[in-house]
Structures are given as C-alpha cells and as structure tokens.
N, C-alpha and C. Protein backbone atom coordinates (compact mmCIF):
# COMPACT_ATOMS: atom_id res chain seq x y z
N UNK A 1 13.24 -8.57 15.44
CA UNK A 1 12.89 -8.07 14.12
C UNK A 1 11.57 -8.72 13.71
N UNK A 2 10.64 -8.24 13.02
CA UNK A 2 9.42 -8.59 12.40
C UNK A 2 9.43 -8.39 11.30
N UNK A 3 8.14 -9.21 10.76
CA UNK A 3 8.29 -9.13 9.31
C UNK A 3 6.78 -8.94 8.61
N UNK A 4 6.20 -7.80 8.11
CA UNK A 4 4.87 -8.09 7.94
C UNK A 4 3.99 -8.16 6.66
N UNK A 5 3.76 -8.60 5.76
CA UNK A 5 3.09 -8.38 4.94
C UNK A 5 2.14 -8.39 4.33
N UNK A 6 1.60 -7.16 3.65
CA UNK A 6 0.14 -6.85 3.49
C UNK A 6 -0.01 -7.24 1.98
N UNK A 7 -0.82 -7.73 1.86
CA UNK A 7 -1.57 -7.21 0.02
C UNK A 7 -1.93 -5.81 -0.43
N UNK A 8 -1.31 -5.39 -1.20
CA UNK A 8 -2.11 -4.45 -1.40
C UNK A 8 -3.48 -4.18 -1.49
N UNK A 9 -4.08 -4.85 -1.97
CA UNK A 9 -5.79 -5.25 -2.40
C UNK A 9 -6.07 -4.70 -1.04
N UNK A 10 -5.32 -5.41 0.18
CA UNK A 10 -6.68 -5.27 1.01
C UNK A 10 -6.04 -3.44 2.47
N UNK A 11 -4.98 -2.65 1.46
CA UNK A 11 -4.90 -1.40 2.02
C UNK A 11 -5.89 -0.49 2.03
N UNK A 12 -6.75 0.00 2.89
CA UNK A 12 -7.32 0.98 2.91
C UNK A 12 -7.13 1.99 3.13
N UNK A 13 -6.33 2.44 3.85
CA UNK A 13 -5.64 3.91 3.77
C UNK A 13 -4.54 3.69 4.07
N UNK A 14 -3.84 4.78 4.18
CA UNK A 14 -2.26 5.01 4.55
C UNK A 14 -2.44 6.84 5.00
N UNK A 15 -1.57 6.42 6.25
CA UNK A 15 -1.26 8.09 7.21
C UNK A 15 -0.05 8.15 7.30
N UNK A 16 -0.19 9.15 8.00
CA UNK A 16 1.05 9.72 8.44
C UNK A 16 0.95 9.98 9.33
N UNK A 17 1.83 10.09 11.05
CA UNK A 17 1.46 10.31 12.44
C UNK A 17 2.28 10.82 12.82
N UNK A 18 2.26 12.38 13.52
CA UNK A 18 3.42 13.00 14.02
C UNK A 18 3.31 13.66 15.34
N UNK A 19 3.38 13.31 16.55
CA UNK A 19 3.69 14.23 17.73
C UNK A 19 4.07 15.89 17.13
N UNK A 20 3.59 16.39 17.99
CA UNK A 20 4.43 17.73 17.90
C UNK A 20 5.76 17.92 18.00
N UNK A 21 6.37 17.14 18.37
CA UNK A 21 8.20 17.09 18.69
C UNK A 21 8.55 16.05 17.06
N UNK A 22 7.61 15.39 16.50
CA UNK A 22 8.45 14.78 15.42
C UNK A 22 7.99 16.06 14.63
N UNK A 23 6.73 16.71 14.53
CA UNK A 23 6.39 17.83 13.56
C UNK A 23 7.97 18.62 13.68
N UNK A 24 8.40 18.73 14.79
CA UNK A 24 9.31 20.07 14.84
C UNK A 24 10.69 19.09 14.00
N UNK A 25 10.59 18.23 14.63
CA UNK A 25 11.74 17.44 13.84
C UNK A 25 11.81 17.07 12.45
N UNK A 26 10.94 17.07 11.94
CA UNK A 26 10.59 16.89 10.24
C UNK A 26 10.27 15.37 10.08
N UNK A 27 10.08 14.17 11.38
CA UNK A 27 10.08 13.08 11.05
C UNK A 27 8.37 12.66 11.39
N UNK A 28 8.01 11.30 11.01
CA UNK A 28 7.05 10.60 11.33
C UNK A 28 6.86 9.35 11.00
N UNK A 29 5.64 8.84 11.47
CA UNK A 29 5.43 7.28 11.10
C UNK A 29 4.06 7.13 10.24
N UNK A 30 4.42 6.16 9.26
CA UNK A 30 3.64 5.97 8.15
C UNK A 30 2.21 4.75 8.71
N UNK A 31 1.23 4.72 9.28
CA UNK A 31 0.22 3.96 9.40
C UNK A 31 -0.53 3.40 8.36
N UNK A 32 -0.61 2.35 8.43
CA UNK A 32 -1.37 1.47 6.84
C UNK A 32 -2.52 0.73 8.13
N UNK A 33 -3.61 1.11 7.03
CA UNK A 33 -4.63 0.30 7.59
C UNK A 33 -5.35 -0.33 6.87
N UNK A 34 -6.09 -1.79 7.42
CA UNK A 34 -5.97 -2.79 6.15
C UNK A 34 -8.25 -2.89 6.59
N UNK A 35 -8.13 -3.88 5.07
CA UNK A 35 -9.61 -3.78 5.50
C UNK A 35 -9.64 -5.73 6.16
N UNK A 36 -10.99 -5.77 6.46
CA UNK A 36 -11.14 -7.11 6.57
C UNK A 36 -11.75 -7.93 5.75
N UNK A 37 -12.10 -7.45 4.82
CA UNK A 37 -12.87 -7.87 3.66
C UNK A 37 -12.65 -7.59 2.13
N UNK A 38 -12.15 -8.24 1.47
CA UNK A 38 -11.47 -7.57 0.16
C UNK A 38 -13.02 -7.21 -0.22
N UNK A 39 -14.08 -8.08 -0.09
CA UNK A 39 -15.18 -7.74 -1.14
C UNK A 39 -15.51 -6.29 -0.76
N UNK A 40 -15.87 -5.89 1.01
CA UNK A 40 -16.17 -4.88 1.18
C UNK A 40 -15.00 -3.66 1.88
N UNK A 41 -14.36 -3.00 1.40
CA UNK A 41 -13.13 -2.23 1.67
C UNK A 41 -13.56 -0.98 2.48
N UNK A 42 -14.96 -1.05 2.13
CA UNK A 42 -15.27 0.07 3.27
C UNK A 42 -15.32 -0.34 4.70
N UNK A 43 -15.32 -1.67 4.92
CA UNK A 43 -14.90 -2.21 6.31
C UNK A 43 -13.30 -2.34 6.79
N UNK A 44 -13.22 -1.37 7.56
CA UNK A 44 -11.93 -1.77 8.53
C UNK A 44 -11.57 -2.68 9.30
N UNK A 45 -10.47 -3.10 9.73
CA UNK A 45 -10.02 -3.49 11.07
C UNK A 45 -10.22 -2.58 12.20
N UNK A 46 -9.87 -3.29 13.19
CA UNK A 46 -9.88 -2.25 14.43
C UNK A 46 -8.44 -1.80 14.76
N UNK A 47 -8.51 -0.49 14.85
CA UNK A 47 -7.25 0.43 15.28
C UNK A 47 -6.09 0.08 15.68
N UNK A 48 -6.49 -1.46 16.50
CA UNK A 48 -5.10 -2.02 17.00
C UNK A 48 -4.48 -2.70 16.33
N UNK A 49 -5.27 -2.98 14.97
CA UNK A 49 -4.32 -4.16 13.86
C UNK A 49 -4.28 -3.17 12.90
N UNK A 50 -3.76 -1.81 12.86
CA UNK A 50 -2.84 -0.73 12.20
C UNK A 50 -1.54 -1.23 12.01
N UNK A 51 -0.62 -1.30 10.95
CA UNK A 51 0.39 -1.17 10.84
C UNK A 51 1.04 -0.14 11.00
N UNK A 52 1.91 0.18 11.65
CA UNK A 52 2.66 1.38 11.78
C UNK A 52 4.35 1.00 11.14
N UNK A 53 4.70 1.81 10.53
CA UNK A 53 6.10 2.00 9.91
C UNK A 53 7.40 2.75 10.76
N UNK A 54 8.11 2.51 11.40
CA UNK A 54 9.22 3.12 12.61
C UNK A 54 9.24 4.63 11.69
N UNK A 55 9.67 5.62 12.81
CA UNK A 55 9.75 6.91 12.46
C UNK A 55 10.83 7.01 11.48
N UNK A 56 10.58 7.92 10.18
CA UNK A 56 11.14 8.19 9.26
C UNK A 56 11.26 9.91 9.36
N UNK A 57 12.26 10.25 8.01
CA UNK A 57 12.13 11.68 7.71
C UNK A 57 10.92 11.89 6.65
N UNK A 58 9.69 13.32 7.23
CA UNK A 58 8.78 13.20 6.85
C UNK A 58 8.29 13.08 5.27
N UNK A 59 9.64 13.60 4.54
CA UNK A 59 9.32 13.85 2.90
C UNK A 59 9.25 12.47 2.41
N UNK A 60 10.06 11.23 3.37
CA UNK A 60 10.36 9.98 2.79
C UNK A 60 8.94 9.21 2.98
N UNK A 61 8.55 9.69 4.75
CA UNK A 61 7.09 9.20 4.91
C UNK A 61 5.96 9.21 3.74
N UNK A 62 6.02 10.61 3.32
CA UNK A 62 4.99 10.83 2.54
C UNK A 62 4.84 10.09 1.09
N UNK A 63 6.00 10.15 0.64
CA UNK A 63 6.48 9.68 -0.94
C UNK A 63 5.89 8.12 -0.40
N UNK A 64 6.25 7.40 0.54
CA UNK A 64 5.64 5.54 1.24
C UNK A 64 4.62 6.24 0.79
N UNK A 65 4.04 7.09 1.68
CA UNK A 65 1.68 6.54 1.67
C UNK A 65 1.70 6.97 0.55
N UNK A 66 2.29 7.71 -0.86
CA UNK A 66 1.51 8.28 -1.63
C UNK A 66 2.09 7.12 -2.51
N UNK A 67 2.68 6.06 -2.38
CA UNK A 67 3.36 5.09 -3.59
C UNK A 67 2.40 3.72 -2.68
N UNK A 68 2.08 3.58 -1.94
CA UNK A 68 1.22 2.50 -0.78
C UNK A 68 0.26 2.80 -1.65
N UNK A 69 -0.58 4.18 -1.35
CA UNK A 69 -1.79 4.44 -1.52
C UNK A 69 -2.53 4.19 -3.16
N UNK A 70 -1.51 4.67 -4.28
CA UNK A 70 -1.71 4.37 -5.52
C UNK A 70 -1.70 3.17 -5.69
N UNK A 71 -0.65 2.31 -5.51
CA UNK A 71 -0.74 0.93 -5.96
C UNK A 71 -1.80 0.08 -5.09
N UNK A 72 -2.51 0.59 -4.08
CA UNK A 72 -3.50 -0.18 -3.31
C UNK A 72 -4.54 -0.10 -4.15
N UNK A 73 -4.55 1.73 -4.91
CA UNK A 73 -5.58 1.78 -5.63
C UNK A 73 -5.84 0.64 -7.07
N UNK A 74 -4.83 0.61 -7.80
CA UNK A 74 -4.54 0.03 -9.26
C UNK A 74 -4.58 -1.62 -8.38
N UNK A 75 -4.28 -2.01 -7.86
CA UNK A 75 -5.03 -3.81 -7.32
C UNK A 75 -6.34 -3.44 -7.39
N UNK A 76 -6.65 -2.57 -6.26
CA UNK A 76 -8.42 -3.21 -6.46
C UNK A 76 -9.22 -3.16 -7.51
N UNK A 77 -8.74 -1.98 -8.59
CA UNK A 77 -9.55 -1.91 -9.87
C UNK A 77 -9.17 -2.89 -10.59
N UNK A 78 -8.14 -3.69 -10.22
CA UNK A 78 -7.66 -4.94 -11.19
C UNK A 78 -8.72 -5.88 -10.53
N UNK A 79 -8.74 -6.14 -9.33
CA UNK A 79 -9.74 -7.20 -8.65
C UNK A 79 -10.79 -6.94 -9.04
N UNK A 80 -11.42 -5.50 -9.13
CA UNK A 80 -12.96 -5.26 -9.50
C UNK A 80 -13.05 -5.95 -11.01
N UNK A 81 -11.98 -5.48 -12.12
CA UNK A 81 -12.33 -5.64 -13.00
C UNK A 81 -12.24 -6.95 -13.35
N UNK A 82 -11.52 -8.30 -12.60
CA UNK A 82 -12.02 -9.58 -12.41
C UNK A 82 -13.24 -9.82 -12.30
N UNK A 83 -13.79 -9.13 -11.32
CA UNK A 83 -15.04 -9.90 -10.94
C UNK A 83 -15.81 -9.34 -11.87
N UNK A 84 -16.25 -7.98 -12.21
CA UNK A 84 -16.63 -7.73 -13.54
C UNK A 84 -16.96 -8.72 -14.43
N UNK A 85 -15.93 -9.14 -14.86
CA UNK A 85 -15.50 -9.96 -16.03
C UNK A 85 -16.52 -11.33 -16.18
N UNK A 86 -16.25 -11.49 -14.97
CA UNK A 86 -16.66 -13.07 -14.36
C UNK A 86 -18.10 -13.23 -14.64
C-alpha cells in the first residue's frame, strides 16, 4: 500500500485516462500532475512523476479531477493573493 500526498497549490492539471476497453467499460484512471515550482506553475514535472489514481467508475473519475481541479485552483489564488499582499 502507498501513500501519497500532494498540495494542492502545487496541482497542475488533473486527467482522466482510458484504454478503449475501460472506454467500453465506463471506467478510468484519474492522473494529477504536479508542477515543480509553486512560483512558476507553468512548469511541470516530467511524465514519470504523474500521479495516477487506480481505475475507477468513470462518472466518479470525473467528479475527483473536477473537485482536484477547483480546489487546486482556489489555493493558488490564495497563494497569489499572499504574495500580492506582501
């Protein structure tokens, strides 16, 4: 078993990944990809330090990246608006 955890701050996207046999199946896996730099988020990691989420049913997948993806958003405008501040 593993255990992994990300900050939100530093999510840059969130997917969804489906073979054609999970498409037919309705399932998939949720990919989070992180940046390496909170300051600059337009920098990625490299492909192989993707998080991937074990195959789910796809409606559950989606509801993860779209609840990942918002709250990744609402950190960084909290972080921006720190430094702002500052």
């Amino acid at each position: 078993k593993e255990e992994v955890a990300i900050p939100y701050r530093r999510i840059h996207s969130v997917g969804i990944k489906q073979s054609l046999l999970h498409r037919l199946l309705g399932v998939g896996r949720v990919v989070i990809s992180t940046t390496t730099d909170i300051d600059e988020p337009s920098e990625t990691e490299n492909e192989a330090n993707d998080e991937v989420v074990p195959l789910m049913d796809y409606s559950f997948a989606s509801a993860i990246a779209n609840k990942l993806t918002g709250r990744a958003e609402v950190e960084r405008m909290q972080l921006h608006n720190k430094t702002v501040r500052r």
